[in-house]
C-alpha atoms as a PDB file:
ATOM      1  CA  UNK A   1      72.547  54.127 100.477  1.00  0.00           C
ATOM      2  CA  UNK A   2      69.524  51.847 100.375  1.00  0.00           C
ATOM      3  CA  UNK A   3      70.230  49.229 102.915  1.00  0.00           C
ATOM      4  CA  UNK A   4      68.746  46.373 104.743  1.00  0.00           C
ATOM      5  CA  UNK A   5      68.464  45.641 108.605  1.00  0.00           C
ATOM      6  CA  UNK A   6      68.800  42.681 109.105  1.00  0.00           C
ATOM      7  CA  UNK A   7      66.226  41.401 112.232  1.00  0.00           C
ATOM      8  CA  UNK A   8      65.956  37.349 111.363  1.00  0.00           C
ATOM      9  CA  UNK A   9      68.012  36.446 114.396  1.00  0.00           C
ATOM     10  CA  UNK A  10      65.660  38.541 116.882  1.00  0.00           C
ATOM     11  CA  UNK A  11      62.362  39.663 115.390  1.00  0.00           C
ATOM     12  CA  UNK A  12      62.573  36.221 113.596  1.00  0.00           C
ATOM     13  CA  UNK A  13      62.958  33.729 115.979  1.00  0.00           C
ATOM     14  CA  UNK A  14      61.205  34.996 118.715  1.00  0.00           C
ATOM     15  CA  UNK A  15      57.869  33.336 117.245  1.00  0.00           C
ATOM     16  CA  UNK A  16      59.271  30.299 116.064  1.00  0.00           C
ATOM     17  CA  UNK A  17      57.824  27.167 118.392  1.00  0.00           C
ATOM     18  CA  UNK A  18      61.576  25.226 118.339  1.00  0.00           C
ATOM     19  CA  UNK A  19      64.034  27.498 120.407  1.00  0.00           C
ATOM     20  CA  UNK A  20      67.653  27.420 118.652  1.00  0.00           C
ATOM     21  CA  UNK A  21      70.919  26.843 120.169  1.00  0.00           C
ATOM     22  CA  UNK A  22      73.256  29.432 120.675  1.00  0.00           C
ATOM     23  CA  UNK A  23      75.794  27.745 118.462  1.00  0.00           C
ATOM     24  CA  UNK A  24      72.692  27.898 115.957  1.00  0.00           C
ATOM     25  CA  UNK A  25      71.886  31.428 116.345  1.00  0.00           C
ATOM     26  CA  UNK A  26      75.525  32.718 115.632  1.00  0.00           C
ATOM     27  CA  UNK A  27      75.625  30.278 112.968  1.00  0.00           C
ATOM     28  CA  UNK A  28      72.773  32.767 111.476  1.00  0.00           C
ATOM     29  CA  UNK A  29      74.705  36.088 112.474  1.00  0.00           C
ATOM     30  CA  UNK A  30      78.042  34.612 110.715  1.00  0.00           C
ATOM     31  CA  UNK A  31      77.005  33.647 107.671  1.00  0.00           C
ATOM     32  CA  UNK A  32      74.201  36.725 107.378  1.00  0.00           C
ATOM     33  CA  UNK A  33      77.418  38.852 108.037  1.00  0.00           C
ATOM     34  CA  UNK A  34      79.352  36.988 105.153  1.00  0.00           C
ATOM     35  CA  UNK A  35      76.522  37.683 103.287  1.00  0.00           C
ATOM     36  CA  UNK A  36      77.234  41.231 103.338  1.00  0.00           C
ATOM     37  CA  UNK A  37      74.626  42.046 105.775  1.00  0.00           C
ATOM     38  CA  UNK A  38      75.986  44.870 108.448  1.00  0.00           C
ATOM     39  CA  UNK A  39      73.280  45.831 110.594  1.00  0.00           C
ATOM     40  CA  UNK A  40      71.640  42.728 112.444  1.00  0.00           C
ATOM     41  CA  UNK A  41      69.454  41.799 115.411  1.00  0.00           C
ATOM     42  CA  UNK A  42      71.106  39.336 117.601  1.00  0.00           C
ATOM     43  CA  UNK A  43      68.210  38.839 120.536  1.00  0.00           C
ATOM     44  CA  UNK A  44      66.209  41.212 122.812  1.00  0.00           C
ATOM     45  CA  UNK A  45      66.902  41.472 126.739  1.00  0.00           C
ATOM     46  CA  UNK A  46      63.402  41.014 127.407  1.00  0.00           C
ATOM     47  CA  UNK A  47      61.640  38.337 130.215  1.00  0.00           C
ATOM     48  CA  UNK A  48      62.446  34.997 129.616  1.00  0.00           C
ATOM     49  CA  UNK A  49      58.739  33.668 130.363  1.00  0.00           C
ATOM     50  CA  UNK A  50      57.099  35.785 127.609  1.00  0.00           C
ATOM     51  CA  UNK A  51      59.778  35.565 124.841  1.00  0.00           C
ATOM     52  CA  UNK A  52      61.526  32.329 125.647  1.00  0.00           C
ATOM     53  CA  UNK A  53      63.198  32.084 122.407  1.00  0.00           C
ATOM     54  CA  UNK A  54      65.191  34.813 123.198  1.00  0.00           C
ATOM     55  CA  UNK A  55      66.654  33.922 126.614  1.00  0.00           C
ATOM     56  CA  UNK A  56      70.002  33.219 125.931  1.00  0.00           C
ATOM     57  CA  UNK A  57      70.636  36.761 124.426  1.00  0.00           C
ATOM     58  CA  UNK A  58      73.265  37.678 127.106  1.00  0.00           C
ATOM     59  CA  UNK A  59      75.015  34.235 126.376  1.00  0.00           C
ATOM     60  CA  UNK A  60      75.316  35.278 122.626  1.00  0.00           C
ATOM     61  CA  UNK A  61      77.051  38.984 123.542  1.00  0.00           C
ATOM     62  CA  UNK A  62      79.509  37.078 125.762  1.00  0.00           C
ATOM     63  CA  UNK A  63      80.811  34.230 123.651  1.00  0.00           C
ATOM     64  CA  UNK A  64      84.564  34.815 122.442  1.00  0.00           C
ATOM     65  CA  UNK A  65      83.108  33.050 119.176  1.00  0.00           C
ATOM     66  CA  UNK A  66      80.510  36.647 118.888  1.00  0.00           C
ATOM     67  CA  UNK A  67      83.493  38.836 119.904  1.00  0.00           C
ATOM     68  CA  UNK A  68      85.290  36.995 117.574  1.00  0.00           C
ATOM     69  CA  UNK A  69      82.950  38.249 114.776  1.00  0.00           C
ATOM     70  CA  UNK A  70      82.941  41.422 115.906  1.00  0.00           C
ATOM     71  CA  UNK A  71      86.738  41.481 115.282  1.00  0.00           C
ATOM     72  CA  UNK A  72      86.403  40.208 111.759  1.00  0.00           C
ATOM     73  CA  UNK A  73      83.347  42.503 110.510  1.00  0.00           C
ATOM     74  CA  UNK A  74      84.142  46.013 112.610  1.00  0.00           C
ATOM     75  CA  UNK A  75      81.968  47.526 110.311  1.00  0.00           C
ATOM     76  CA  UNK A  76      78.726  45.520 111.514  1.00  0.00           C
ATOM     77  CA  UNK A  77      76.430  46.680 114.244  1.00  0.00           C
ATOM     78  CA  UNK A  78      74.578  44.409 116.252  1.00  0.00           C
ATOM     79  CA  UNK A  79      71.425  45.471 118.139  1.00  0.00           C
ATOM     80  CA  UNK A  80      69.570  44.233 120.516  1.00  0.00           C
ATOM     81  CA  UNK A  81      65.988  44.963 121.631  1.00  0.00           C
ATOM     82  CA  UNK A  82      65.134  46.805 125.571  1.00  0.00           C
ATOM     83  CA  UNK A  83      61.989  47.103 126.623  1.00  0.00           C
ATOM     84  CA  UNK A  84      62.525  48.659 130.005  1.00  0.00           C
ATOM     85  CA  UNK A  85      65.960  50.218 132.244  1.00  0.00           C
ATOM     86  CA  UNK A  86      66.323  46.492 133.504  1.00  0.00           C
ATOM     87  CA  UNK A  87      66.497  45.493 129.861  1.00  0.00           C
ATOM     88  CA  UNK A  88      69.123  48.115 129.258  1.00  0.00           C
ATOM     89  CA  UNK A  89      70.823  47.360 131.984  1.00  0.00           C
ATOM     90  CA  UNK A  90      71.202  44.047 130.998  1.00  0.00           C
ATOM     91  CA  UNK A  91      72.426  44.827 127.654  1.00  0.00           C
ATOM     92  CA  UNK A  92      75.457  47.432 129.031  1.00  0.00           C
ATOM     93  CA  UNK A  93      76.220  44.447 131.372  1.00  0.00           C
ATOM     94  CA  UNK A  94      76.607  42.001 127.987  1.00  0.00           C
ATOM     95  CA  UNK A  95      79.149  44.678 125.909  1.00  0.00           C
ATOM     96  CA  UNK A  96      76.022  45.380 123.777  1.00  0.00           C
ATOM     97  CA  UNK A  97      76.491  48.760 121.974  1.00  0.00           C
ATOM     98  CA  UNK A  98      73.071  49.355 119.885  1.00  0.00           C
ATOM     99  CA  UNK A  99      69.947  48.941 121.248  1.00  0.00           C
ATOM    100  CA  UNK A 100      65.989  49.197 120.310  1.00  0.00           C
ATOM    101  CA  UNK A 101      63.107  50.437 121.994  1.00  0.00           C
ATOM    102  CA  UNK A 102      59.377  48.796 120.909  1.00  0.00           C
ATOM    103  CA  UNK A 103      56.133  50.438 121.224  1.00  0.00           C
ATOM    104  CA  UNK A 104      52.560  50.534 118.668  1.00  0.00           C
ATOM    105  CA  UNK A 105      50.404  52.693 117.254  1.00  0.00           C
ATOM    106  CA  UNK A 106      47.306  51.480 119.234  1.00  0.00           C
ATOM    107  CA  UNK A 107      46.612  51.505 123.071  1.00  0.00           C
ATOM    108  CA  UNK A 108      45.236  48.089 122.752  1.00  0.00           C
ATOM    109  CA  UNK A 109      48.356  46.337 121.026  1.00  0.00           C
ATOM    110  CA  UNK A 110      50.785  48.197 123.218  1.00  0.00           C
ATOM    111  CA  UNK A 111      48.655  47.008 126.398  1.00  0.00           C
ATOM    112  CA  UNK A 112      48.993  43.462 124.735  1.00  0.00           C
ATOM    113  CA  UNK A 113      52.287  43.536 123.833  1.00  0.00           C
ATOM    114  CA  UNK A 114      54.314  45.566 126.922  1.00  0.00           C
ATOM    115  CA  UNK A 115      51.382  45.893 129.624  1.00  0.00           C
ATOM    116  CA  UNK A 116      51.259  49.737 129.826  1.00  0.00           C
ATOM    117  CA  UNK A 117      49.143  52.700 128.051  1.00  0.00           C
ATOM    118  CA  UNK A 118      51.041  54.240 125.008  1.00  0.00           C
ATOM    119  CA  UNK A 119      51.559  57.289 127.128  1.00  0.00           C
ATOM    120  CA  UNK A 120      53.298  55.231 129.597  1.00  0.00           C
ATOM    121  CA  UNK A 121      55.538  53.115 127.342  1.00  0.00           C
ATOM    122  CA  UNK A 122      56.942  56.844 125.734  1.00  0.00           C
ATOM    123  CA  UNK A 123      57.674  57.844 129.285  1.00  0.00           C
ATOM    124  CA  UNK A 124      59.569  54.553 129.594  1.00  0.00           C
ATOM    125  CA  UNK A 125      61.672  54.353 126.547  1.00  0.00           C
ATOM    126  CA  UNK A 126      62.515  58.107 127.048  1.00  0.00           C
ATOM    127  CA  UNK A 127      64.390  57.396 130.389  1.00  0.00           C
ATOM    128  CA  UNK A 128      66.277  54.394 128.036  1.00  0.00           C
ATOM    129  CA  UNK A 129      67.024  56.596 124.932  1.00  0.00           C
ATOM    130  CA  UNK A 130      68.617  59.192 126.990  1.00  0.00           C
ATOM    131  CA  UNK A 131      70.532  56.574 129.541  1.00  0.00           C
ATOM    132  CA  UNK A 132      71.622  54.749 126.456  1.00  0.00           C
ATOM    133  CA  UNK A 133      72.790  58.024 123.849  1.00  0.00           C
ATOM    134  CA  UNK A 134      74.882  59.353 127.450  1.00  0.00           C
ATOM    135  CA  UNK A 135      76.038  55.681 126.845  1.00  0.00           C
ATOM    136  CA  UNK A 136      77.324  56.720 123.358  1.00  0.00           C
ATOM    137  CA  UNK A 137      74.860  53.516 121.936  1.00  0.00           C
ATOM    138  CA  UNK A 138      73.419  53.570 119.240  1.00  0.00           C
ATOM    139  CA  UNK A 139      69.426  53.397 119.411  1.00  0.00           C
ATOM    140  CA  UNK A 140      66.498  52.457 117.124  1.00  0.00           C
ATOM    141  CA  UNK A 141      63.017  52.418 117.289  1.00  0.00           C
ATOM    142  CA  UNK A 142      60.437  50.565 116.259  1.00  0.00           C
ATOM    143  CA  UNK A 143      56.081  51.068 116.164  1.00  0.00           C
ATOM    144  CA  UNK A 144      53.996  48.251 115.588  1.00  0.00           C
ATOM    145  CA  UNK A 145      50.869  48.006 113.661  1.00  0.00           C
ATOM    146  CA  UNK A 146      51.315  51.263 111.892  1.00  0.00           C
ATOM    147  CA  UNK A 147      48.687  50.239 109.433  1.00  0.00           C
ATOM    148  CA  UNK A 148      46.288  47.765 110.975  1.00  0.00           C
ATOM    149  CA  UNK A 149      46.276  46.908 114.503  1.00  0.00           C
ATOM    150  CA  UNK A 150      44.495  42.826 114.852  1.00  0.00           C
ATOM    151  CA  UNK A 151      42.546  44.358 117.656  1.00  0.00           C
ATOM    152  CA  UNK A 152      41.423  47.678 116.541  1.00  0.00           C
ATOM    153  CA  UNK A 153      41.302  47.483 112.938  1.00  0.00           C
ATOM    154  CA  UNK A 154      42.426  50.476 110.280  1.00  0.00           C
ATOM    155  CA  UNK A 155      45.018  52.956 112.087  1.00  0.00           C
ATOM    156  CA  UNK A 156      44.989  56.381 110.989  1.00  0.00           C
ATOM    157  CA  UNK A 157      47.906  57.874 109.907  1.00  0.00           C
ATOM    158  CA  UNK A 158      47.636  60.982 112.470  1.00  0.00           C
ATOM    159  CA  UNK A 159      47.528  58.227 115.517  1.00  0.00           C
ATOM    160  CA  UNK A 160      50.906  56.714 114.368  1.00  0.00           C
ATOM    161  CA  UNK A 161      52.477  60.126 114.073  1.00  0.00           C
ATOM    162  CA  UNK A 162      51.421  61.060 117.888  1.00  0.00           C
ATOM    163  CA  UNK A 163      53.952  58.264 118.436  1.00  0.00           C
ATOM    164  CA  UNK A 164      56.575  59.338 116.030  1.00  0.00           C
ATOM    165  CA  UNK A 165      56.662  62.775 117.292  1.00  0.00           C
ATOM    166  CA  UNK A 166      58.079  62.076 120.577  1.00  0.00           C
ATOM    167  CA  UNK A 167      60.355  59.384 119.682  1.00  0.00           C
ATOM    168  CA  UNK A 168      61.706  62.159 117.081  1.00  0.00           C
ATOM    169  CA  UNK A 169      62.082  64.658 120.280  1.00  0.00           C
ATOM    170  CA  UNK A 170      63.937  61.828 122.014  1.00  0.00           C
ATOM    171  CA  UNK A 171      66.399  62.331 119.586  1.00  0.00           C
ATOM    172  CA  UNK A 172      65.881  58.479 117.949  1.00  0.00           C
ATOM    173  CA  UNK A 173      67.959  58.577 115.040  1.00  0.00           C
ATOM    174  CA  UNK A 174      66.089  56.034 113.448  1.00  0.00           C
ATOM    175  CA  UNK A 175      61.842  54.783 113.821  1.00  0.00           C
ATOM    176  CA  UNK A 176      61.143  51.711 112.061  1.00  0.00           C
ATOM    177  CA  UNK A 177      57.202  51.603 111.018  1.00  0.00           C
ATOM    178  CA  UNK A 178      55.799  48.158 111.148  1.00  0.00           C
ATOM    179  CA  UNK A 179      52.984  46.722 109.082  1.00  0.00           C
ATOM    180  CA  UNK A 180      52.683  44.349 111.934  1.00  0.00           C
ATOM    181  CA  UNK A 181      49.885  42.024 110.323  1.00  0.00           C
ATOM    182  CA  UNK A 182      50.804  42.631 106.902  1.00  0.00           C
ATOM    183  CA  UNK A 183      47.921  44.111 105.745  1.00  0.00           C
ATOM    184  CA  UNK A 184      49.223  47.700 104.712  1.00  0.00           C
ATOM    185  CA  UNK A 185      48.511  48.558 101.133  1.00  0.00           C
ATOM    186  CA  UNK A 186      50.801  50.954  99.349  1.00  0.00           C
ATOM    187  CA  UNK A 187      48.219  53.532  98.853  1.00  0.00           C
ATOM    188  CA  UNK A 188      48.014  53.740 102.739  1.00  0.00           C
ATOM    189  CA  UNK A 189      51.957  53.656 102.941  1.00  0.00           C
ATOM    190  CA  UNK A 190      52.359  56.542 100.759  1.00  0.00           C
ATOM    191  CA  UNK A 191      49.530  57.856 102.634  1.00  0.00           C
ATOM    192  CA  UNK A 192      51.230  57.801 105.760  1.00  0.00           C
ATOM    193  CA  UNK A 193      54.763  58.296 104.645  1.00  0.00           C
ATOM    194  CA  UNK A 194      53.676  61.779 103.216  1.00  0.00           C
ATOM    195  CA  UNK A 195      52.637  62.468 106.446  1.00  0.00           C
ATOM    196  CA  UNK A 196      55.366  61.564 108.451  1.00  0.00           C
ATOM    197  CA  UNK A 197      57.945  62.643 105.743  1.00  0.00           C
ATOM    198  CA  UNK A 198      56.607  66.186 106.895  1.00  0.00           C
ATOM    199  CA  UNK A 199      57.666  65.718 110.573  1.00  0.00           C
ATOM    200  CA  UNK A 200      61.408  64.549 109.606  1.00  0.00           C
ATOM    201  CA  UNK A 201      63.465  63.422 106.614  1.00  0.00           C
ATOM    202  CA  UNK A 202      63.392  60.177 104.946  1.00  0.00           C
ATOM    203  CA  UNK A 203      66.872  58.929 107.001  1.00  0.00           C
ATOM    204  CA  UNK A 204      64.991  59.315 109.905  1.00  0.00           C
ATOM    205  CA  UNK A 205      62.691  56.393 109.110  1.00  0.00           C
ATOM    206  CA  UNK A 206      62.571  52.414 108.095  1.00  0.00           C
ATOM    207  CA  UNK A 207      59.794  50.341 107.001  1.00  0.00           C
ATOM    208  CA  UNK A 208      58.991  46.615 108.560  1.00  0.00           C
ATOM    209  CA  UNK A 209      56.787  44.866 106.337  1.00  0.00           C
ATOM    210  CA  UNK A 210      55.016  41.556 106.472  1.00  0.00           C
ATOM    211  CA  UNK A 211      54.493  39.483 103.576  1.00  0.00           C
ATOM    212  CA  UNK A 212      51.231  37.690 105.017  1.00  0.00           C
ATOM    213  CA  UNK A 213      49.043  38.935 102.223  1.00  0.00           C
ATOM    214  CA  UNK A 214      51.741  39.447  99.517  1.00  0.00           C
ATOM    215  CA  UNK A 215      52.288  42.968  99.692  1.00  0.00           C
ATOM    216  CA  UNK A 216      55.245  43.781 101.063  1.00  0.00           C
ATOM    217  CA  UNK A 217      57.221  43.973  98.320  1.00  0.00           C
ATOM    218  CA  UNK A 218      54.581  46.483  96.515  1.00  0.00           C
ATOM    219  CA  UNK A 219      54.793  48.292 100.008  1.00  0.00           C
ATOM    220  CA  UNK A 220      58.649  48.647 100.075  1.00  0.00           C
ATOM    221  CA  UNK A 221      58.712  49.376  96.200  1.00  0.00           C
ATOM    222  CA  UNK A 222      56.862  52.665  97.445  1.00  0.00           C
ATOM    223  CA  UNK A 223      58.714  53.528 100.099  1.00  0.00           C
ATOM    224  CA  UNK A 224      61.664  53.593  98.092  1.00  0.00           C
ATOM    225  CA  UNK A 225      60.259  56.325  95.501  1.00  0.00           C
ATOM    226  CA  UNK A 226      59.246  58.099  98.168  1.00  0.00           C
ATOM    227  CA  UNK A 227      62.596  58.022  99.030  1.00  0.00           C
ATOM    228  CA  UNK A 228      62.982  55.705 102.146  1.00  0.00           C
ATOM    229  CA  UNK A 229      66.609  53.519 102.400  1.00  0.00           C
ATOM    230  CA  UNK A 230      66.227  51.189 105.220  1.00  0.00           C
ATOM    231  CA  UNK A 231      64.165  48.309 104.939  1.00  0.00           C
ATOM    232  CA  UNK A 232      63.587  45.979 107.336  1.00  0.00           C
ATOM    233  CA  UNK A 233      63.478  41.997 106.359  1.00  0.00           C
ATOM    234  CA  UNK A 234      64.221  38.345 107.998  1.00  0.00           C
ATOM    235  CA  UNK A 235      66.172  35.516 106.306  1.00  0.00           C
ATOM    236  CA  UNK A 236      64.293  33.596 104.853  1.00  0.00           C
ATOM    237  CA  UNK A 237      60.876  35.159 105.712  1.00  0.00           C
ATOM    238  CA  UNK A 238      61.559  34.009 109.427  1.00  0.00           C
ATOM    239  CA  UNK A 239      59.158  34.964 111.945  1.00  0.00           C
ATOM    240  CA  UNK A 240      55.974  37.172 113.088  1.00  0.00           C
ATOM    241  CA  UNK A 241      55.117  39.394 116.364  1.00  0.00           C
ATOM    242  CA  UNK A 242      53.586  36.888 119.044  1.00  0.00           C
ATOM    243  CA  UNK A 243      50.975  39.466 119.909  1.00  0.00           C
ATOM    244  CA  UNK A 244      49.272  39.691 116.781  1.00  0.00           C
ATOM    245  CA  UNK A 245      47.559  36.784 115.711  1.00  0.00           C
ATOM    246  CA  UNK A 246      48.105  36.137 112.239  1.00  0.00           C
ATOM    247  CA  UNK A 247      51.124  37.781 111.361  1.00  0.00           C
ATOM    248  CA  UNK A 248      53.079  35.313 109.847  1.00  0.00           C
ATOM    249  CA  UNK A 249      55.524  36.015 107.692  1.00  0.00           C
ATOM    250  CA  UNK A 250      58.489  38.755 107.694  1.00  0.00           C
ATOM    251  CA  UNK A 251      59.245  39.471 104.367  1.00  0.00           C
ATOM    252  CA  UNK A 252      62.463  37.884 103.061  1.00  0.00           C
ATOM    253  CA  UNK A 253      65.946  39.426 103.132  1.00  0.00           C
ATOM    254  CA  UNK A 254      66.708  37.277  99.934  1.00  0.00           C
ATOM    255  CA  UNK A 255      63.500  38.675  98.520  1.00  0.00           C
ATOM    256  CA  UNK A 256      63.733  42.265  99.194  1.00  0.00           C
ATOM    257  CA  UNK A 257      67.504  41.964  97.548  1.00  0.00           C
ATOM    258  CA  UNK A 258      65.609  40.999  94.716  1.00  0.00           C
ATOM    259  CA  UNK A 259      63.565  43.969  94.422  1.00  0.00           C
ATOM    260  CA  UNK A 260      66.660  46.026  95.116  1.00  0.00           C
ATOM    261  CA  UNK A 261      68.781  44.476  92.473  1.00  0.00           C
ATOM    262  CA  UNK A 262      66.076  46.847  89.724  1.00  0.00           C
ATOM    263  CA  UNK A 263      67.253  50.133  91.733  1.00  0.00           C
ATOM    264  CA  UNK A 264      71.466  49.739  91.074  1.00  0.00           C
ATOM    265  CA  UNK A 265      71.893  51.999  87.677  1.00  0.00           C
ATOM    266  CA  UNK A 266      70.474  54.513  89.548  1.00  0.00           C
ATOM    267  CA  UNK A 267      70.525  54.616  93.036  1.00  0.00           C
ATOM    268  CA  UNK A 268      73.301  53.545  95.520  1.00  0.00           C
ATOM    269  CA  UNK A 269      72.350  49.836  96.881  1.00  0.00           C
ATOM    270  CA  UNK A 270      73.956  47.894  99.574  1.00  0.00           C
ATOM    271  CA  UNK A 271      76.099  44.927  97.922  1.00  0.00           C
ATOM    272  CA  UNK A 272      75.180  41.919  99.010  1.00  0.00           C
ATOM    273  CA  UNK A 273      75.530  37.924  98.124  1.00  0.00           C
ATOM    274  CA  UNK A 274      72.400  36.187  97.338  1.00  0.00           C
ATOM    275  CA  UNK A 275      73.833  32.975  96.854  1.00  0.00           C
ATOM    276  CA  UNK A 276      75.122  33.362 100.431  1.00  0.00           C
ATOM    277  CA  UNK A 277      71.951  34.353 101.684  1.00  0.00           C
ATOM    278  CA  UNK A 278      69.706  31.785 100.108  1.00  0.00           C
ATOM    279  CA  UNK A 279      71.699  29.064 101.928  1.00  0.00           C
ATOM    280  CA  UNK A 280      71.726  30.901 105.042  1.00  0.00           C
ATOM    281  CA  UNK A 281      67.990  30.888 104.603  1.00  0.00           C
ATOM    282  CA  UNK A 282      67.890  27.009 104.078  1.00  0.00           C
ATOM    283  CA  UNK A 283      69.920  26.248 106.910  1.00  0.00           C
ATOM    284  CA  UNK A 284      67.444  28.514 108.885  1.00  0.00           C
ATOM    285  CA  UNK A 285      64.565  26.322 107.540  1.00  0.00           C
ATOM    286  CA  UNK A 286      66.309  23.380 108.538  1.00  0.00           C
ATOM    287  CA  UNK A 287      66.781  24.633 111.820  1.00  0.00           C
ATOM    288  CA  UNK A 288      63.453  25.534 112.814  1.00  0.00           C
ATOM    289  CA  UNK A 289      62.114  22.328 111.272  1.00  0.00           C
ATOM    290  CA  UNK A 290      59.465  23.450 108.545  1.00  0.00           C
ATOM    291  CA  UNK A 291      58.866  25.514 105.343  1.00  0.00           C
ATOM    292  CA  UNK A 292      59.738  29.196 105.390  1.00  0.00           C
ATOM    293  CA  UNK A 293      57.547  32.177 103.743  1.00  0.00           C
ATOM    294  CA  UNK A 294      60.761  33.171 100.987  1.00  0.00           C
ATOM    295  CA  UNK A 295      59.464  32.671  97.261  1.00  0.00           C
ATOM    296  CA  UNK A 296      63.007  33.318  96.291  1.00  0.00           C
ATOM    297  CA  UNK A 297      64.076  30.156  98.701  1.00  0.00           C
ATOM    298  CA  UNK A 298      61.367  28.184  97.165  1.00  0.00           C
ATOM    299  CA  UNK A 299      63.028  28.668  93.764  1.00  0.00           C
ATOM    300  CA  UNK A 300      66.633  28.066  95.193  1.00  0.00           C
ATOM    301  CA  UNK A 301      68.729  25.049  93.200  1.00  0.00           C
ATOM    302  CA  UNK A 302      65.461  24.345  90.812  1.00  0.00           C
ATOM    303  CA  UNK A 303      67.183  25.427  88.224  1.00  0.00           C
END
């Protein structure tokens, strides 16, 4: 089934200046839930001085309002992002029961972004993927700038699989590829999905687009025929990566159900409610206190 994970809530937020409440935040994760959404970043266990958006993660995992909506919606899953044992640690401590690891495609973005080599940060989220599958969690991955790193420019396709490869061996069930700037074109994607496509099946794999240039939806309309079913997307077009200058813009949940709507005669689509996402991704605008990137928001009650 062609799906969307939902990562507004985490990957969203964490660049937005105004840090929500977290009455606010589960007010997201409800109503993306009654939207129809099932898989769903709630927040990332990460250091509170780097990412301070995100601090109140544990708080989130512990209300009886959040176990409340795990009662109703047993079928969700909601993840959380590690970086580190401490991290995961943290997130055992909270009830959390999926969790995702973060690393990049270029030394210089992963020495921006987590402070270690890319050979270091593997050796690191291996000792978490196997602590956290003995754990019986589930686990996700993600690689940033799988296209174009903002420091060193083009990435080749062969440099993002020498990241893949040992995430696959990890046993990772799932690597999301991120077009962390937004500049991917689909010619590269199919590019690199061919490549990668020959190192494990299409289930293995999800795409995280930005919409800072206006491609993303192009980009995910390839992935598709090349037979990817996960994409990645933020309500509303919330959010961008905090190391990476520029990149503005997740592409929008209510958009990417748009393009999905054209695939229902004759694939299997997730079912969801735009009308019940388009005012989720109002009241997101209204919460962080300015315009957000969704043309399909921008459209919303004009008729």
């Amino acid at each position: 089934m062609i799906r969307i994970f939902e990562v507004g809530p985490r990957d969203g937020l964490q660049n937005e200046q105004r840090t929500l409440t977290v009455d606010q935040r589960l007010d997201l994760i409800e109503d993306l839930l009654g939207a129809g959404l099932r898989d769903i970043e709630v927040g990332a266990f990460v250091r509170t001085d780097r990412i301070p958006q995100m601090a109140d993660t544990d708080k989130i995992f512990m209300s009886p309002r959040f176990h409340g909506l795990q009662q109703r919606y047993p079928d969700a899953t909601f993840w959380a992002l590690v970086p580190n044992d401490r991290g995961l640690d943290r997130a055992l401590e909270c009830g959390a029961r999926a969790i995702a690891v973060f690393g990049g495609a270029t030394e210089t973005f992963v020495e921006k972004n987590i402070g270690m080599s890319i050979a270091d940060s593997l050796r690191v989220f291996s000792g978490v993927v196997q602590k956290a599958l003995q754990a019986k969690l589930a686990v996700r991955g993600y690689i940033s700038v799988c296209w174009v790193c903002p420091y060193e420019g083009d990435v080749k396709p062969e440099a993002v699989l020498a990241v893949v490869q040992p995430m696959l061996e990890m046993l990772i069930p799932e690597i999301s590829l991120g077009d962390t700037v937004g500049k991917a074109h689909p010619v590269r994607t199919e590019a690199l999905l061919t490549l990668l496509l020959k190192a494990a099946p299409a289930n293995r794999f999800a795409v995280h687009f930005h919409d800072t240039y206006g491609m993303a939806l192009a980009n995910i309309d390839r992935s598709l025929k090349l037979g990817i079913e996960t994409v990645d997307a933020s309500v509303g077009g919330l959010g961008g990566c905090p190391y990476a200058p520029g990149a503005s813009g997740n592409v929008a949940t209510e958009d990417v159900c748009t393009l999905l709507d054209g695939y229902r005669e004759t694939k299997n689509v997730q079912s969801l409610d735009l009308v019940r996402l388009l005012q989720t991704a109002q009241k997101a605008q209204e919460f962080v206190g300015h315009p957000l990137f969704s043309r399909r928001l921008r459209t919303f009650g004009s008729g």
